[in-house]
C-alpha atoms as a PDB file:
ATOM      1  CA  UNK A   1     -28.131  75.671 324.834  1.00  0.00           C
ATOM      2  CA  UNK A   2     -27.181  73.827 321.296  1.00  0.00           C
ATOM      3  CA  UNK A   3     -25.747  76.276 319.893  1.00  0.00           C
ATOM      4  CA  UNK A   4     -22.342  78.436 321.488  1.00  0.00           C
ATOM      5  CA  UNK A   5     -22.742  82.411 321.113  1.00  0.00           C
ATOM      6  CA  UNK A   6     -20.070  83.833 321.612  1.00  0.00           C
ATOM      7  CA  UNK A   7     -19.169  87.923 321.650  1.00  0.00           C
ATOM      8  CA  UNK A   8     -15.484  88.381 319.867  1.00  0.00           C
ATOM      9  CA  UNK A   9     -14.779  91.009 322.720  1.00  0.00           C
ATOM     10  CA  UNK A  10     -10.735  91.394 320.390  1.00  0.00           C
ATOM     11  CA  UNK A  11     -12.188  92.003 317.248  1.00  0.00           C
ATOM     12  CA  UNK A  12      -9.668  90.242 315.305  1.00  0.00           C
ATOM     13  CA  UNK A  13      -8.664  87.586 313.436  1.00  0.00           C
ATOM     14  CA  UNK A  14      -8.356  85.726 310.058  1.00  0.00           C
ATOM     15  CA  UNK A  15     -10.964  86.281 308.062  1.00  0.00           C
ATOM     16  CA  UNK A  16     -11.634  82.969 305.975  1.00  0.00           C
ATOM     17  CA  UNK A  17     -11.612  83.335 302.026  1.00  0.00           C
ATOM     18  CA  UNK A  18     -12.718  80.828 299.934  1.00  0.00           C
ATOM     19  CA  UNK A  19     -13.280  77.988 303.126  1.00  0.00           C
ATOM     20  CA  UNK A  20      -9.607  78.239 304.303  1.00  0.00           C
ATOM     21  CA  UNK A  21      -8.060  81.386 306.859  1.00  0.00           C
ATOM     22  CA  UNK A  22      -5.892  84.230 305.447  1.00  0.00           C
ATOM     23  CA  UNK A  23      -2.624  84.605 306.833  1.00  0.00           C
ATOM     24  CA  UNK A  24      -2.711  88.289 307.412  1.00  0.00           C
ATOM     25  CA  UNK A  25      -5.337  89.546 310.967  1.00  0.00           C
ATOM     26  CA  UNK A  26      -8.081  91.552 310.224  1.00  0.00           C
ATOM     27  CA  UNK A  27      -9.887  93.664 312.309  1.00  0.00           C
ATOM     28  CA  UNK A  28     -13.784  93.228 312.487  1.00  0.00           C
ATOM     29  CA  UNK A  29     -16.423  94.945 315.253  1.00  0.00           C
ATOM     30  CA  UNK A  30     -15.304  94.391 318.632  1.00  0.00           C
ATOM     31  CA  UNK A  31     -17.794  92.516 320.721  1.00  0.00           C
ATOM     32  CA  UNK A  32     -19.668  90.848 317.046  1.00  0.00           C
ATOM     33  CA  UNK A  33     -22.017  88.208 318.331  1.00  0.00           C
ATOM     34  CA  UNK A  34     -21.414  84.728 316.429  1.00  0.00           C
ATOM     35  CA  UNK A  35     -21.904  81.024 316.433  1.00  0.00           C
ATOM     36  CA  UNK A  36     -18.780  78.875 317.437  1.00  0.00           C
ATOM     37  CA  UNK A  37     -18.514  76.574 314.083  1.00  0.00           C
ATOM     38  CA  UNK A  38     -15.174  74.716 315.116  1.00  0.00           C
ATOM     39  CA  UNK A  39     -13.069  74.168 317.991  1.00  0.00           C
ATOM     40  CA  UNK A  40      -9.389  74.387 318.423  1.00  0.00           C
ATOM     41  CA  UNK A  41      -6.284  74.025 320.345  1.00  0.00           C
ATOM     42  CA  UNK A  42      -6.497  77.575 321.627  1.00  0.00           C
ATOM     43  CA  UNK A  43      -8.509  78.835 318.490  1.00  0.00           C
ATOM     44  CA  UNK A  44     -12.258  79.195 317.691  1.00  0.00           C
ATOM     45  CA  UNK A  45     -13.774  79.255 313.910  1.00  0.00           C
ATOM     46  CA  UNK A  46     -16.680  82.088 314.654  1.00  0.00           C
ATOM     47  CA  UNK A  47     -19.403  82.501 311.849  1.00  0.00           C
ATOM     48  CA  UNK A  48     -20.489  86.590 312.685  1.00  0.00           C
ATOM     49  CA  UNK A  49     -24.362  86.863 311.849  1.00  0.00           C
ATOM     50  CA  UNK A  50     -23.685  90.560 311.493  1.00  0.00           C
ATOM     51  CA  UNK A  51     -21.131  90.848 308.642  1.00  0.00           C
ATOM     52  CA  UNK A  52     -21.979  87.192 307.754  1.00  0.00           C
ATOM     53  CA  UNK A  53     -18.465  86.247 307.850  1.00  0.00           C
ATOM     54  CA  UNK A  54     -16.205  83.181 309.443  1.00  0.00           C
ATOM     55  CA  UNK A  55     -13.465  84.286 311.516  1.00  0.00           C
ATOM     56  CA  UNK A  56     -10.590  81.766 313.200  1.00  0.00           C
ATOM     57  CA  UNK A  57     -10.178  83.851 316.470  1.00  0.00           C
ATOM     58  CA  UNK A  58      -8.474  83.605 319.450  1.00  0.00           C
ATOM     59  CA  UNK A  59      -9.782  81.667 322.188  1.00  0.00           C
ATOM     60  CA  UNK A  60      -8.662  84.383 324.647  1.00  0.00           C
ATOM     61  CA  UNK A  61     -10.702  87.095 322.480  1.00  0.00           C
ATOM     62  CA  UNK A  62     -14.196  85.613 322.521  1.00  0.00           C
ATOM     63  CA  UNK A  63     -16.440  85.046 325.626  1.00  0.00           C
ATOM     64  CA  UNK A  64     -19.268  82.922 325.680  1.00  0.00           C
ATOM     65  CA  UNK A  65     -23.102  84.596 325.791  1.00  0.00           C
ATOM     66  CA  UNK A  66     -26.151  83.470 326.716  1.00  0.00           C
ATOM     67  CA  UNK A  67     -28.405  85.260 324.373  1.00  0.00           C
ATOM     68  CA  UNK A  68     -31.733  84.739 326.190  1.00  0.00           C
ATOM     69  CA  UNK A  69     -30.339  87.155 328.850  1.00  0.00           C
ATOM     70  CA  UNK A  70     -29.520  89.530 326.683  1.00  0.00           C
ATOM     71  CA  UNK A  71     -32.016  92.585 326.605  1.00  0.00           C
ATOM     72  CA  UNK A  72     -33.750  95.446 328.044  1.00  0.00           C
ATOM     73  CA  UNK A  73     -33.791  93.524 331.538  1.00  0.00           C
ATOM     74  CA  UNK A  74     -30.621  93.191 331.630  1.00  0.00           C
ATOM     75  CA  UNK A  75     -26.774  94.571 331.790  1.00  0.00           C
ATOM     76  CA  UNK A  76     -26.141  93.595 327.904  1.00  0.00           C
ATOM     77  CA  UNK A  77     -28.269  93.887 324.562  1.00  0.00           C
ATOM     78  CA  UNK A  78     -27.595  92.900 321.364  1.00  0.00           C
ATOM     79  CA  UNK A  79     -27.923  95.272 318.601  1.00  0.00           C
ATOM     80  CA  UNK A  80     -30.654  94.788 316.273  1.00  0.00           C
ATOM     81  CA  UNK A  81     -28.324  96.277 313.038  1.00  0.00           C
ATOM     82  CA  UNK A  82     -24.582  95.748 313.888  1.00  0.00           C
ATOM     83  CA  UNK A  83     -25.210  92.633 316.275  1.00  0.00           C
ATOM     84  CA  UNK A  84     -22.642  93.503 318.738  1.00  0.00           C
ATOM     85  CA  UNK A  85     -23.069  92.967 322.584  1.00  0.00           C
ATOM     86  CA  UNK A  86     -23.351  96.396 324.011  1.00  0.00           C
ATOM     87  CA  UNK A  87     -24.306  98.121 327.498  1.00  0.00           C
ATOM     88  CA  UNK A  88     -27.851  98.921 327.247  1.00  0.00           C
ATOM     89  CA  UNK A  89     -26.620 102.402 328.530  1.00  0.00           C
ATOM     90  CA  UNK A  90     -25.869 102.735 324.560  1.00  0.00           C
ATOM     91  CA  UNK A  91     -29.649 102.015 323.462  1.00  0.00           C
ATOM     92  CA  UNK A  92     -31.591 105.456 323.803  1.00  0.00           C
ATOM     93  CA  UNK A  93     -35.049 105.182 325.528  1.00  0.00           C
ATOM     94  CA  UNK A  94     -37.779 104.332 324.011  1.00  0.00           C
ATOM     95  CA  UNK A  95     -40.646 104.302 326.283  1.00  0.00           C
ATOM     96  CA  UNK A  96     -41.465 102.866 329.481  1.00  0.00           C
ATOM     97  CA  UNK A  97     -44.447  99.789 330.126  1.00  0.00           C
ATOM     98  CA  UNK A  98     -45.067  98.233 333.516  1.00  0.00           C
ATOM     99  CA  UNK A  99     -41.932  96.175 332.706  1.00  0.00           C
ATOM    100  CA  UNK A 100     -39.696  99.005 333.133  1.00  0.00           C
ATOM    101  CA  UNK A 101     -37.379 101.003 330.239  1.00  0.00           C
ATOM    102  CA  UNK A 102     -38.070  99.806 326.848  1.00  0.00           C
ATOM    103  CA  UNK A 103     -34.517 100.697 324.752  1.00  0.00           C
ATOM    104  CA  UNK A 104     -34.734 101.192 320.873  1.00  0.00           C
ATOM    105  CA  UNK A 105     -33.658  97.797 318.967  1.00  0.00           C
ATOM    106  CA  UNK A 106     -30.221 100.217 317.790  1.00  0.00           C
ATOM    107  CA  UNK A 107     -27.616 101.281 319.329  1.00  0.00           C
ATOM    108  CA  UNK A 108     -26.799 104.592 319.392  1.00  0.00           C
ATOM    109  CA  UNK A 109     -24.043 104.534 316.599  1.00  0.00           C
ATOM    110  CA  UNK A 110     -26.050 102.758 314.432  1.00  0.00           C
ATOM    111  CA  UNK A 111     -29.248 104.713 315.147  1.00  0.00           C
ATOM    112  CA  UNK A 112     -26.903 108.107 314.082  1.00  0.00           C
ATOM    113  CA  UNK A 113     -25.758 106.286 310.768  1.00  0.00           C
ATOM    114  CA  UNK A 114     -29.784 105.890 310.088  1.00  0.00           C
ATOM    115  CA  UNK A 115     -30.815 109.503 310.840  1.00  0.00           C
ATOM    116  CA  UNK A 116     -28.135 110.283 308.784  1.00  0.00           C
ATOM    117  CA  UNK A 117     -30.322 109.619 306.281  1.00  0.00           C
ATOM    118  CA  UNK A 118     -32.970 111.452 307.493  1.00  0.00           C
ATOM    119  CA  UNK A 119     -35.625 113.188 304.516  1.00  0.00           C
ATOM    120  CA  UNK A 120     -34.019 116.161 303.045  1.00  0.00           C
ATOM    121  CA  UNK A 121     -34.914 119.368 304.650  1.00  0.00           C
ATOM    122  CA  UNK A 122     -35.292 121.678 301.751  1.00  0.00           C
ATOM    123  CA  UNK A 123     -37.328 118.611 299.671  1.00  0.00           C
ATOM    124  CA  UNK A 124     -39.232 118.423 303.461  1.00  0.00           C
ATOM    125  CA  UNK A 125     -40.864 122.288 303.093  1.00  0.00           C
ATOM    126  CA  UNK A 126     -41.991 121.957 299.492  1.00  0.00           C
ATOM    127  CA  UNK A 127     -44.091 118.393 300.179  1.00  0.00           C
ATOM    128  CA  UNK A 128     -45.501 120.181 303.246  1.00  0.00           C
ATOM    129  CA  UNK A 129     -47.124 122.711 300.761  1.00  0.00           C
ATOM    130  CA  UNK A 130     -49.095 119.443 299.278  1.00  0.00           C
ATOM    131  CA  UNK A 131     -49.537 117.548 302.169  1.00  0.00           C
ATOM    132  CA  UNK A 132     -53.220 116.447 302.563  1.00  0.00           C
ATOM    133  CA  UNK A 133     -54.969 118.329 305.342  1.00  0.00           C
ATOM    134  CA  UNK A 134     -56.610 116.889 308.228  1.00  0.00           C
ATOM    135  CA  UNK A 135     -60.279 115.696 307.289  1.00  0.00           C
ATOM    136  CA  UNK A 136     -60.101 115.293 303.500  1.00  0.00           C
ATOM    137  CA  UNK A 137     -60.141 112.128 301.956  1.00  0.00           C
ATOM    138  CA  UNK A 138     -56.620 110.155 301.004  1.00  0.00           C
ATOM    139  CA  UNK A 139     -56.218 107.183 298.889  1.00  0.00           C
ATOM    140  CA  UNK A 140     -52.910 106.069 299.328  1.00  0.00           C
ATOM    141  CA  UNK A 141     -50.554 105.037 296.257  1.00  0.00           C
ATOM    142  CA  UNK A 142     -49.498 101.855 297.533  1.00  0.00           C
ATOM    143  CA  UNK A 143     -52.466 100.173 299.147  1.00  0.00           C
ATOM    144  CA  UNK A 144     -55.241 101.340 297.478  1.00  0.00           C
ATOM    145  CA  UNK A 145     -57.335 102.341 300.714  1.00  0.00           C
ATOM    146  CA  UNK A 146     -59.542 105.368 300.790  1.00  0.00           C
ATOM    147  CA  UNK A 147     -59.172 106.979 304.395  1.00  0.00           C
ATOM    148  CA  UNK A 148     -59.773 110.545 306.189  1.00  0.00           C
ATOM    149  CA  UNK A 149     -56.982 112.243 307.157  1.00  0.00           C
ATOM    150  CA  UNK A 150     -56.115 112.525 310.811  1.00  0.00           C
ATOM    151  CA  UNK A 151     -59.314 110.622 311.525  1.00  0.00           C
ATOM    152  CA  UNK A 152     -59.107 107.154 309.677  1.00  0.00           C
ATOM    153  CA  UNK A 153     -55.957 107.042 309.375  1.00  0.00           C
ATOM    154  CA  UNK A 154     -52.549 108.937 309.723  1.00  0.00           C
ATOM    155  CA  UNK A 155     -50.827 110.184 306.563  1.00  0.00           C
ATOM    156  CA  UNK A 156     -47.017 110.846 306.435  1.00  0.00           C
ATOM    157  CA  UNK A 157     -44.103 111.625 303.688  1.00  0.00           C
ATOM    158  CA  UNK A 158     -41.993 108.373 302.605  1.00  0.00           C
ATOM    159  CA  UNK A 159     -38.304 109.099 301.949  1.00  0.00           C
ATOM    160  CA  UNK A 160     -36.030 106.758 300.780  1.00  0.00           C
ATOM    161  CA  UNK A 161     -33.651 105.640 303.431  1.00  0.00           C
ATOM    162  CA  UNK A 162     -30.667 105.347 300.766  1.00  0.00           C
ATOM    163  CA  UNK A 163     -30.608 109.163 299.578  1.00  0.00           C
ATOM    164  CA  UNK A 164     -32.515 110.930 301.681  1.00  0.00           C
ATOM    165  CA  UNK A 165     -35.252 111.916 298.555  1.00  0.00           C
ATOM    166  CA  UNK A 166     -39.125 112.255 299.799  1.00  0.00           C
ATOM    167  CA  UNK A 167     -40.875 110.198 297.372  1.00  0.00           C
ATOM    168  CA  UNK A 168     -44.336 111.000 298.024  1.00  0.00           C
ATOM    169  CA  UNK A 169     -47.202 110.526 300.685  1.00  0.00           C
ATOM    170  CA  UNK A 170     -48.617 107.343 302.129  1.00  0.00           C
ATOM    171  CA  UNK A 171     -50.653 105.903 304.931  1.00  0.00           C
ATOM    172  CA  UNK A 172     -49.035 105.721 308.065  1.00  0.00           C
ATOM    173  CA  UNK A 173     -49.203 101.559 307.421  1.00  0.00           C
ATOM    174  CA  UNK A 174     -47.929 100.926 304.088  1.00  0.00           C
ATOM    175  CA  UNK A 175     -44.942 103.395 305.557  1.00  0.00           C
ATOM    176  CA  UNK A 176     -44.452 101.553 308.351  1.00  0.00           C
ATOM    177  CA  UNK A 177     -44.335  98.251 305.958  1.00  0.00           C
ATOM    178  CA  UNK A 178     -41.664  99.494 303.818  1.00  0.00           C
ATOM    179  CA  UNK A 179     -39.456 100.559 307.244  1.00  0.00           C
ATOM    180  CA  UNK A 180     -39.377  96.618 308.169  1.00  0.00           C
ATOM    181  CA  UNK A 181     -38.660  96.122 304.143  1.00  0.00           C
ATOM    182  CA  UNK A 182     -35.977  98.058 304.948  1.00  0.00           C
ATOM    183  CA  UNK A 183     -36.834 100.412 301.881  1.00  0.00           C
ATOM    184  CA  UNK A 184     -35.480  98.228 299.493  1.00  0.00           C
ATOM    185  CA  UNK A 185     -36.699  96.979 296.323  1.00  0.00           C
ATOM    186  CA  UNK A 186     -34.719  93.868 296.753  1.00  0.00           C
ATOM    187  CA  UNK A 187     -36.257  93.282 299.900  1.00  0.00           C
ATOM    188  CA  UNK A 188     -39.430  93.510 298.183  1.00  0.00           C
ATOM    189  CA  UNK A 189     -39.051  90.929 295.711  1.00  0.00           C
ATOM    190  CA  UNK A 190     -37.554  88.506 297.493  1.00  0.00           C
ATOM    191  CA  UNK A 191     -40.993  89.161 299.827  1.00  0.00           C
ATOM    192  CA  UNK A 192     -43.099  88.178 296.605  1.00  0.00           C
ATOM    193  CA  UNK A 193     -40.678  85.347 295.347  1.00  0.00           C
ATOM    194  CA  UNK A 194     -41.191  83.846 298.919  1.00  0.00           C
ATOM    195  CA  UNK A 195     -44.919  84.039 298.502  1.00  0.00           C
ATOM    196  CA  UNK A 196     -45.142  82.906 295.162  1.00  0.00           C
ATOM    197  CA  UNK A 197     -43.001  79.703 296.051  1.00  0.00           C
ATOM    198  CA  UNK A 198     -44.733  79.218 299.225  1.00  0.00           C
ATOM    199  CA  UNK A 199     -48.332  79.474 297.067  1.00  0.00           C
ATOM    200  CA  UNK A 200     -46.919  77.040 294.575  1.00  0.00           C
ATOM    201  CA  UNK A 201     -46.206  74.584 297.311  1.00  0.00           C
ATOM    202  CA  UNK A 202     -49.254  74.474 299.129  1.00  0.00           C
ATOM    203  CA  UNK A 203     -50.835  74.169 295.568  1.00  0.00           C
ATOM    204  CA  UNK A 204     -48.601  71.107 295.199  1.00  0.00           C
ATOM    205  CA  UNK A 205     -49.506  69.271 298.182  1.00  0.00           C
ATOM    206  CA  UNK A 206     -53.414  70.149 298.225  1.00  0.00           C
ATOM    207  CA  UNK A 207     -53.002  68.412 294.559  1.00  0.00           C
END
């Protein structure tokens, strides 16, 4: 493989501050996956895709992965939030397919700090009094699409993931698309900046 994964099984080290290695050791997530960025004497410089950080750690406190056998299949997965090597015993089940156990993406820790923000239950009864029953029509506020409930399509309450408020109902779709959005606004516009650019480039060379 080009490129050296590495879990930092210690978690510790000097965290580097403006390009150069503070003096004092931190303490990061034991078992962060990273890339190895530098080599040396008994020292690695690890760049953690999880925090987005560059550690100088100790040689003894990292061991090397293979990342393609990393997974359901195997002893080891990487998680899909913290991206820290982890037993899949600590990815709850998902379902099973004629592979064998399919695990959630999360661990279990993270997967508890999500449901932590899990819709409110008291704002939870008072939508259920307005949610739209099963065969009347639905247009939902985000995609525009006219659809029968329970029979075209599958209508559920949006929350935001931040506070725990129910904003309103949507189509089971347009839900789903702001869960890999990450409910974030940011997230969001940095989806229509990229398309935008992307357009304006393909306008550019078709010119």
């Amino acid at each position: 493989m080009s490129h050296r994964w590495v879990a930092c099984i210690q978690g510790a080290g000097h965290l580097h501050e403006g390009g150069a290695p503070e003096r004092r050791i931190r303490n990061f997530k034991t078992n962060s996956i990273g890339l190895i960025q530098e080599t040396q004497a008994d020292k690695f410089v690890v760049w953690l895709i999880g925090s987005n950080e560059t550690w100088t750690v100790a040689a003894s406190g990292v061991k090397e992965v293979d990342i393609l056998k990393t997974g359901d299949k195997y002893k080891e997965k990487i998680c899909n939030i913290c991206h820290c090597l982890l037993p899949v015993s600590q990815f709850a089940r998902n379902q099973n397919n004629k592979h064998g156990i399919v695990r959630r993406p999360s661990c279990v820790k993270c997967r508890t700090d999500i449901d932590k923000r899990a819709p409110k239950s008291s704002q939870a009864k008072k939508m259920e009094k307005n949610r739209p029953r099963r065969g009347e029509t639905f247009k939902c506020p985000i995609c525009q699409k006219r659809s029968i409930v329970g029979i075209t399509a599958k209508i559920v309450a949006d929350h935001d993931h931040h506070t725990g408020n129910i904003r309103d109902f949507i189509c089971d779709s347009c839900n789903t698309g702001l869960g890999r959005f990450k409910n974030g606004e940011n997230f969001l516009k940095n989806a229509i900046a990229y398309l935008k650019e992307r357009d304006s480039l393909n306008i550019t060379k078709e010119s």
